[in-house]
Protein backbone atom coordinates (compact mmCIF):
# COMPACT_ATOMS: atom_id res chain seq x y z
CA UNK A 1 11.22 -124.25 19.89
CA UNK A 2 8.56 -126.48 19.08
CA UNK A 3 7.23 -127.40 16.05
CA UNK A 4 4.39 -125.13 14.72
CA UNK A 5 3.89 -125.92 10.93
CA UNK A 6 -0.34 -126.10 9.90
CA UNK A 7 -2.70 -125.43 12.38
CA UNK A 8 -4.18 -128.62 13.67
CA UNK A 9 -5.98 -127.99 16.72
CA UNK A 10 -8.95 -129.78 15.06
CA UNK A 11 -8.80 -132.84 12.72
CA UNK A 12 -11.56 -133.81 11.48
CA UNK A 13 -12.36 -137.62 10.26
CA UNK A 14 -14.92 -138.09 7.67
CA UNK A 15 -15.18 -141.39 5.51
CA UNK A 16 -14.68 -141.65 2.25
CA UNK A 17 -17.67 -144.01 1.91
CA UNK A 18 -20.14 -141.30 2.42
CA UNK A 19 -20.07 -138.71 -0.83
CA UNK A 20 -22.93 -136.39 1.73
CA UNK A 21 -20.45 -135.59 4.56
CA UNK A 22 -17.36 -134.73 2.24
CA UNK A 23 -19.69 -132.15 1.34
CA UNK A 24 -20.43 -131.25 4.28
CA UNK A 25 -16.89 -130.81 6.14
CA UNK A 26 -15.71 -128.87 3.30
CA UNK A 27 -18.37 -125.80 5.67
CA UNK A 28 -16.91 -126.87 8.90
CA UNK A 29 -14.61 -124.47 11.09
CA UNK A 30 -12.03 -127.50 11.31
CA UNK A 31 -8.44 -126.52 10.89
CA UNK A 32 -7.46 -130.42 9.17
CA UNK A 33 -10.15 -132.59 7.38
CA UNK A 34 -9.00 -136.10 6.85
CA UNK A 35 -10.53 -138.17 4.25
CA UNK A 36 -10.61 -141.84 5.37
CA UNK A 37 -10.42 -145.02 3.46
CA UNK A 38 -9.55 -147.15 6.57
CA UNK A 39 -11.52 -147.87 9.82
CA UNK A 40 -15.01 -145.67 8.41
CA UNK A 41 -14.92 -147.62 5.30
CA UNK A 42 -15.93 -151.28 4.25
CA UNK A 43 -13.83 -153.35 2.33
CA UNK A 44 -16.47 -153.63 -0.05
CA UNK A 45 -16.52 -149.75 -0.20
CA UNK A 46 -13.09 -148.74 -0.35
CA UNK A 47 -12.55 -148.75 -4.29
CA UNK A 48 -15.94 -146.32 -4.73
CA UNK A 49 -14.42 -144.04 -2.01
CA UNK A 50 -11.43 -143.94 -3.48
CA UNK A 51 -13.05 -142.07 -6.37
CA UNK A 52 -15.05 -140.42 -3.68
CA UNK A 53 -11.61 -138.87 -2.31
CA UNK A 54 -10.65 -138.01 -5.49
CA UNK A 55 -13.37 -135.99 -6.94
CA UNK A 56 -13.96 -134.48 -3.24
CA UNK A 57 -10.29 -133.15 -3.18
CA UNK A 58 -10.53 -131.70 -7.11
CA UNK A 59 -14.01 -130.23 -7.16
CA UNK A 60 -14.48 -129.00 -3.32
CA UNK A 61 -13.45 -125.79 -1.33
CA UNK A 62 -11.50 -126.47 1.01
CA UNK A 63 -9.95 -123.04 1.67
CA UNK A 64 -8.12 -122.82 5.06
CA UNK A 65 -8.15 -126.56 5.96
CA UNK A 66 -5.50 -129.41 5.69
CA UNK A 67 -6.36 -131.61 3.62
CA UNK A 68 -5.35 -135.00 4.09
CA UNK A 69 -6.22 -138.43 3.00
CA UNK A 70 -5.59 -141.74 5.56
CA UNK A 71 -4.95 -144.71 3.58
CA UNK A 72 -5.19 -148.31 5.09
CA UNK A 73 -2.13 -149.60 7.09
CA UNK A 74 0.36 -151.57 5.38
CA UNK A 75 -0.48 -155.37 6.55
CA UNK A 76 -3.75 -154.94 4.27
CA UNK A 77 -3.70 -154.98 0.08
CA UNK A 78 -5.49 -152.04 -0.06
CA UNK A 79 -2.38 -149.31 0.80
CA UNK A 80 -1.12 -149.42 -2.16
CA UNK A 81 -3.75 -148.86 -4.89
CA UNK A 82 -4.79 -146.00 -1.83
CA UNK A 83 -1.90 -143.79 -2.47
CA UNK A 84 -1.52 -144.27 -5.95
CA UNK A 85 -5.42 -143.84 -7.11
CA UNK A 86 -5.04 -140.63 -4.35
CA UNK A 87 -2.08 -139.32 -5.66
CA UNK A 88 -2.77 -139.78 -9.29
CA UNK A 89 -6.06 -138.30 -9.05
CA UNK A 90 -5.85 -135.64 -6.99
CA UNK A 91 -2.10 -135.12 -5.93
CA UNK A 92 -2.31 -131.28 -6.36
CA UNK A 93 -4.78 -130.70 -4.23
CA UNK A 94 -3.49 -132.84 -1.44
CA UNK A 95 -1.34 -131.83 1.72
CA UNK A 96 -0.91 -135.45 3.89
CA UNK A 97 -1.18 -138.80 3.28
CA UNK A 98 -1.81 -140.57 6.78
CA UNK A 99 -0.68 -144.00 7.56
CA UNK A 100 -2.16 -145.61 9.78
CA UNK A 101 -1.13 -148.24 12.76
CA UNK A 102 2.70 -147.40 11.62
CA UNK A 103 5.18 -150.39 12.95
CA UNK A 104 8.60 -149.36 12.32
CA UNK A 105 10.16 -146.57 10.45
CA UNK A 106 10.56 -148.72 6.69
CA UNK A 107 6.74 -148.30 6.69
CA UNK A 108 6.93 -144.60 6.57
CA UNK A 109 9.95 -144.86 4.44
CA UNK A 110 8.00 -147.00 2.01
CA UNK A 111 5.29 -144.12 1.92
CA UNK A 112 8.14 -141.63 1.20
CA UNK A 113 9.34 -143.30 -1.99
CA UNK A 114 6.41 -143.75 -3.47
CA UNK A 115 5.45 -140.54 -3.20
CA UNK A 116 8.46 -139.49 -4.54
CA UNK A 117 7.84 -141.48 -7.38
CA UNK A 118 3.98 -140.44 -7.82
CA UNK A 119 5.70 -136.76 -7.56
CA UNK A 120 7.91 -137.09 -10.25
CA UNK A 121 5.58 -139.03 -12.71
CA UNK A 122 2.99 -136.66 -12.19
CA UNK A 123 5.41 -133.71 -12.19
CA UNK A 124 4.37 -132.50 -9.01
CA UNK A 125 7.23 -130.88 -6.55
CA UNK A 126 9.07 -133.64 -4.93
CA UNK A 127 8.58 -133.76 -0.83
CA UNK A 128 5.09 -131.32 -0.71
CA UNK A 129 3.13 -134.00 0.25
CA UNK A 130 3.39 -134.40 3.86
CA UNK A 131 2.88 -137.52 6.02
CA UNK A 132 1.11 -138.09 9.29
CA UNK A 133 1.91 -141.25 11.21
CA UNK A 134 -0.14 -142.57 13.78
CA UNK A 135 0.74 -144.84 16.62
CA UNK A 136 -1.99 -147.44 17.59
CA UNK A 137 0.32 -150.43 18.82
CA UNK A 138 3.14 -151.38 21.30
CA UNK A 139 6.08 -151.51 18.34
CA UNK A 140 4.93 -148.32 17.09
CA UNK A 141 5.62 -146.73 20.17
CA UNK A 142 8.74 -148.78 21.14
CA UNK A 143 10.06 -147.41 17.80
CA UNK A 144 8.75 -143.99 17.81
CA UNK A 145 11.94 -142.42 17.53
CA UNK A 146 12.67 -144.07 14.34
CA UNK A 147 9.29 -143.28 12.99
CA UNK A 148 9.47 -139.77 13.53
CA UNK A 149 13.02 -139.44 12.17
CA UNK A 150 12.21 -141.40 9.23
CA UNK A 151 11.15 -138.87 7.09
CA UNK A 152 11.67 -135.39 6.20
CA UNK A 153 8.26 -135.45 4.99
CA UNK A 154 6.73 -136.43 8.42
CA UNK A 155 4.22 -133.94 9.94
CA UNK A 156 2.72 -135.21 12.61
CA UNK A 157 2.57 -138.04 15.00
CA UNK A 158 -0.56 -139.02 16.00
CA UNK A 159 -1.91 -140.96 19.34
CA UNK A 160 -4.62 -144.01 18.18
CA UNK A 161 -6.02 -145.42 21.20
CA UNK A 162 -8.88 -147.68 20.28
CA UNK A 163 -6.36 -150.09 18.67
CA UNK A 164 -3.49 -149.18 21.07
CA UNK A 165 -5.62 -150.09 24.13
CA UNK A 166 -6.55 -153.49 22.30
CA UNK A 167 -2.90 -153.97 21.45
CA UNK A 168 -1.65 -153.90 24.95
CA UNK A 169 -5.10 -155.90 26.06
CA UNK A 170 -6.16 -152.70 28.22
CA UNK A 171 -9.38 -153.87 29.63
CA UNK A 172 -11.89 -151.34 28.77
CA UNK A 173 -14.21 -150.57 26.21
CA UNK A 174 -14.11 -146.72 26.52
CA UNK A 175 -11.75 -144.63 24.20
CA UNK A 176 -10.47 -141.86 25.32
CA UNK A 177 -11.50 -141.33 29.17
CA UNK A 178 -10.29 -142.27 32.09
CA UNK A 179 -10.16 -145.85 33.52
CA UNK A 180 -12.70 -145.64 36.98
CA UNK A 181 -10.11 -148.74 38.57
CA UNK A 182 -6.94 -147.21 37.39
CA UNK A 183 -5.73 -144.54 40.11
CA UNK A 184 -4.48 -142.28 37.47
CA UNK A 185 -4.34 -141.45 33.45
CA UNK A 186 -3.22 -144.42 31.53
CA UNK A 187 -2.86 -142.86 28.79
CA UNK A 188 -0.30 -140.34 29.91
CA UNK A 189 3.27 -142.25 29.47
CA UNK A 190 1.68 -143.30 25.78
CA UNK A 191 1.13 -139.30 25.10
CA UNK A 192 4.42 -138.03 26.51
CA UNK A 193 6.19 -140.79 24.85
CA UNK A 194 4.76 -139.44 21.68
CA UNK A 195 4.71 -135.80 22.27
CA UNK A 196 9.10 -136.08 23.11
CA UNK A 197 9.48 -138.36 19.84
CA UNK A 198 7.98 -135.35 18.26
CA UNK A 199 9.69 -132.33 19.59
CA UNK A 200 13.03 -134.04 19.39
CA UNK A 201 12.35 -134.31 15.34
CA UNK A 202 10.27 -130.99 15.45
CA UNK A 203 7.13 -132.80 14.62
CA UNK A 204 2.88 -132.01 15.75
CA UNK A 205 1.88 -134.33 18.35
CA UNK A 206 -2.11 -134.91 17.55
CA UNK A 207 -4.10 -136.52 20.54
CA UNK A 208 -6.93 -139.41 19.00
CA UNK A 209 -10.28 -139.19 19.31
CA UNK A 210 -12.91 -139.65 22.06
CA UNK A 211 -15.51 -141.55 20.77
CA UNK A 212 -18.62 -140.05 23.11
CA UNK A 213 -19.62 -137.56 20.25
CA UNK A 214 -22.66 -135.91 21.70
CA UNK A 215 -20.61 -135.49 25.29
CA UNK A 216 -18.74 -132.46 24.68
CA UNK A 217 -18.15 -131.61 28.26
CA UNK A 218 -16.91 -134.89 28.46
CA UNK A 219 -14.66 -134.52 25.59
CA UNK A 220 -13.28 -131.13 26.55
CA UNK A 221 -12.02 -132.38 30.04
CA UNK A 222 -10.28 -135.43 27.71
CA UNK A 223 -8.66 -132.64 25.58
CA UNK A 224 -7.66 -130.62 28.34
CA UNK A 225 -5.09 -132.97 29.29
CA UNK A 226 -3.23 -133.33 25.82
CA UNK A 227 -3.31 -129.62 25.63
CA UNK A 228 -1.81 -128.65 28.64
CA UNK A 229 1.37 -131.38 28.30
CA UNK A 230 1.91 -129.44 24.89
CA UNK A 231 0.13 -131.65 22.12
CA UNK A 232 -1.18 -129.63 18.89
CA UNK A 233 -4.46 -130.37 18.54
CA UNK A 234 -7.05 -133.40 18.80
CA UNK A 235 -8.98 -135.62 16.42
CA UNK A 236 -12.85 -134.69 16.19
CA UNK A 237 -15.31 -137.33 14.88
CA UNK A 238 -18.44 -135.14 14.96
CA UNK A 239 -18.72 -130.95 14.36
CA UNK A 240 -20.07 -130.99 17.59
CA UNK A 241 -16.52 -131.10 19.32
CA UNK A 242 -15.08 -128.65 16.50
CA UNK A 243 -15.47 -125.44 18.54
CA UNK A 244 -14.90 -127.35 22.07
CA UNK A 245 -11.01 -128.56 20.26
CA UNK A 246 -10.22 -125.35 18.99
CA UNK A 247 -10.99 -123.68 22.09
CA UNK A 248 -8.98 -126.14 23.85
CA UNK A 249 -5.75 -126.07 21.62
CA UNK A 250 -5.68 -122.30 21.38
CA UNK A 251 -4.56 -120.35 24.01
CA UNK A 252 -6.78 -117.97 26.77
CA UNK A 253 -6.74 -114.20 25.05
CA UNK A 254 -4.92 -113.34 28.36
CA UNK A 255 -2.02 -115.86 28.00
CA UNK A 256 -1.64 -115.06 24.50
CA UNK A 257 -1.65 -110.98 25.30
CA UNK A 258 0.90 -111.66 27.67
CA UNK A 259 3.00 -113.85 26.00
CA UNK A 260 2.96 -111.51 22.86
CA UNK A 261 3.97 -108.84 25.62
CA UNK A 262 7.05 -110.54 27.05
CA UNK A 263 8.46 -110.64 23.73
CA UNK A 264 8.08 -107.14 23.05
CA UNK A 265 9.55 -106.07 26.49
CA UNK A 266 12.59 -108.62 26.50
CA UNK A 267 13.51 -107.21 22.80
CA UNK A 268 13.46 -103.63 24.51
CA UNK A 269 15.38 -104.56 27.20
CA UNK A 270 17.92 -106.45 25.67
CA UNK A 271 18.33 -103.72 22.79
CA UNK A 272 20.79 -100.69 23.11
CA UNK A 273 18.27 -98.45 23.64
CA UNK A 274 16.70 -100.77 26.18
CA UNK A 275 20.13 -101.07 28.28
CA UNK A 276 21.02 -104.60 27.02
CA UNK A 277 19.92 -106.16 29.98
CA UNK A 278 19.45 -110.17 30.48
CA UNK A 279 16.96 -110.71 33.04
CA UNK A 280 14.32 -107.77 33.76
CA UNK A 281 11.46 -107.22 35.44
CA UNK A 282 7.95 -106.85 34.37
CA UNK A 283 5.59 -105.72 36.59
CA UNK A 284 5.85 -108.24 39.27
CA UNK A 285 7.37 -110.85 36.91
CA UNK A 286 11.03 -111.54 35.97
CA UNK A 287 11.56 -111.91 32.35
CA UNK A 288 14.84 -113.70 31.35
CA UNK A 289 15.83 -115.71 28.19
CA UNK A 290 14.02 -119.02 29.35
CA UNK A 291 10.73 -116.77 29.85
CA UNK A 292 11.40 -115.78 25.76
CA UNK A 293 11.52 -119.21 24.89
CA UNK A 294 7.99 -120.26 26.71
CA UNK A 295 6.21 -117.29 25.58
CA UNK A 296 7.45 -117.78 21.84
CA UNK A 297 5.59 -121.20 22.14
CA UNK A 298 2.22 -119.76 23.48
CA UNK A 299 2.85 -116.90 21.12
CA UNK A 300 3.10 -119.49 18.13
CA UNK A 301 0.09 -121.37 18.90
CA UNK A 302 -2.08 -117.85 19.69
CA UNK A 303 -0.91 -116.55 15.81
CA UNK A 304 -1.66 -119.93 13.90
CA UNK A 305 -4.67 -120.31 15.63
CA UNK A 306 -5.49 -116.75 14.19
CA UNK A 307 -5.57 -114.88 17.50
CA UNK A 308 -5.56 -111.00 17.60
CA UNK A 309 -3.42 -109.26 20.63
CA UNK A 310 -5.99 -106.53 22.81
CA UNK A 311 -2.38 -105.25 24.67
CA UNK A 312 0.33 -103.90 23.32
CA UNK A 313 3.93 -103.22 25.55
CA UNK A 314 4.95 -99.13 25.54
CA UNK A 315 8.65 -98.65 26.61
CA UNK A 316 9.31 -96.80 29.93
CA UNK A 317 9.58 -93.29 29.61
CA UNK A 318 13.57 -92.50 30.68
């Protein structure tokens, strides 16, 4: 079965820099809010929001979010001091440290033992601190496998494209949407890629963002196409496309309903009572072991997303 873990469907960036919008995402209905000290933040700026983080994670509410922090990627001198001003300020409220633009797996493996050292220092439990790693260049996805395997503490891997596509030289200036003079998605052999280094290490596979905030149609149809190959959930940039990506990465009330009913009826009918039978039918549908394992997915993702079942199944009278 896939991996489950935190409810992601919606993860929400919001930069350190700006001490008015940590406030404000701490109200938002986003299941993940990650706290940025990379791409939203100025060199100049990074120290400040570093103690912008820090109070943010100790004095907010943050009840029934993820709370993670991305810290810059390792070929700049600010990772470092990132995790260690993070994690000695505020390690107990923290659930992820992101790392961005991740190479090789030694990069996440880095991140791992100095956590583990932060942990122990600070006599916090060793290995609650998660990681996310995000893929945003051509070695990061040659060596996915390695990333995703590299760590016990890995979470998630997560799909960049604004520095993928300029990594690969993609010609276009659009994240996130379809390329008009490409007969296809180009971004679907980077997504599956990710999404089997993922299940194969029982990992979340996040899509990246889609940077035409006030388009939520738009961004919908972009999220429609992660969802439905399996991913977890999407990055949101604005609380505009909150709703639209939780929507999207939950399943319909019907599928859910029915999926919670297949379960029900193959337990019956595989039971004594039921006549310990393999393969069934119900209504018009056959039900076997392979229909178990695709409804336990949908059935996953409708319960962490919250979901209530309208149906229930009732046993045929003998």
């Amino acid at each position: 079965m896939a991996a489950v873990g935190r409810p992601r469907r919606s993860c929400l960036a919001v930069p350190g820099s700006s001490v008015k919008m940590l406030g404000k995402a701490q109200g938002l209905p986003a299941d993940q809010v990650f706290l940025d000290l990379e791409d939203a933040v100025a060199p100049l700026a990074k120290p400040d929001a570093r103690k912008n983080i820090v109070a943010a994670l100790n004095e907010g509410d943050w009840s029934g979010k993820t709370r993670v922090v991305r810290v810059n990627d390792l070929t700049t001198p600010w990772t470092y001091r990132d995790v260690i001003d993070v994690v000695e300020g505020a390690g107990a409220n923290l659930d992820c440290v992101m790392l961005p633009k991740v190479q090789n797996a030694a990069q996440v493996q880095w991140l791992d033992m100095t956590l583990t050292q932060l942990e122990r220092t600070l006599g916090l439990e060793v290995g609650r601190i998660g990681i996310e790693a995000q893929i945003e260049n051509a070695a990061g996805l040659v060596n996915i496998d390695a990333i995703a395997a590299a760590s016990p503490r890995v979470e998630t891997i997560i799909f960049g494209p604004a520095d993928f596509m300029a990594s690969i030289n993609m010609k276009s200036l659009v994240v996130g949407a379809l390329i008009p003079d490409y007969p296809g998605d180009p971004y679907h052999y980077i997504l599956m890629r990710i999404l089997m280094a993922a299940r194969m290490h029982d990992k979340q596979a996040i899509d990246g963002p889609f940077l035409q905030i006030r388009d939520v149609d738009a961004f919908r149809e972009v999220a429609k196409r992660s969802a439905a190959l399996g991913f977890d959930g999407k990055w949101v940039l604005h609380p505009g496309q909150i709703d639209a990506a939780n929507e999207v990465y939950s399943p319909a009330q019907a599928d859910y309903d029915h999926a919670e009913l297949i379960l029900d009826a193959y337990e019956h009918y595989t039971s004594e009572a039921g006549g310990r039978l393999g393969a069934v039918m119900l209504g018009d549908e056959m039900i076997d072991e392979a229909s178990r394992k695709m409804a336990l997915v949908v059935a996953a993702k409708g319960r962490a997303a919250g979901m209530t079942r309208t149906s229930s199944f009732t046993p045929p009278a003998e």
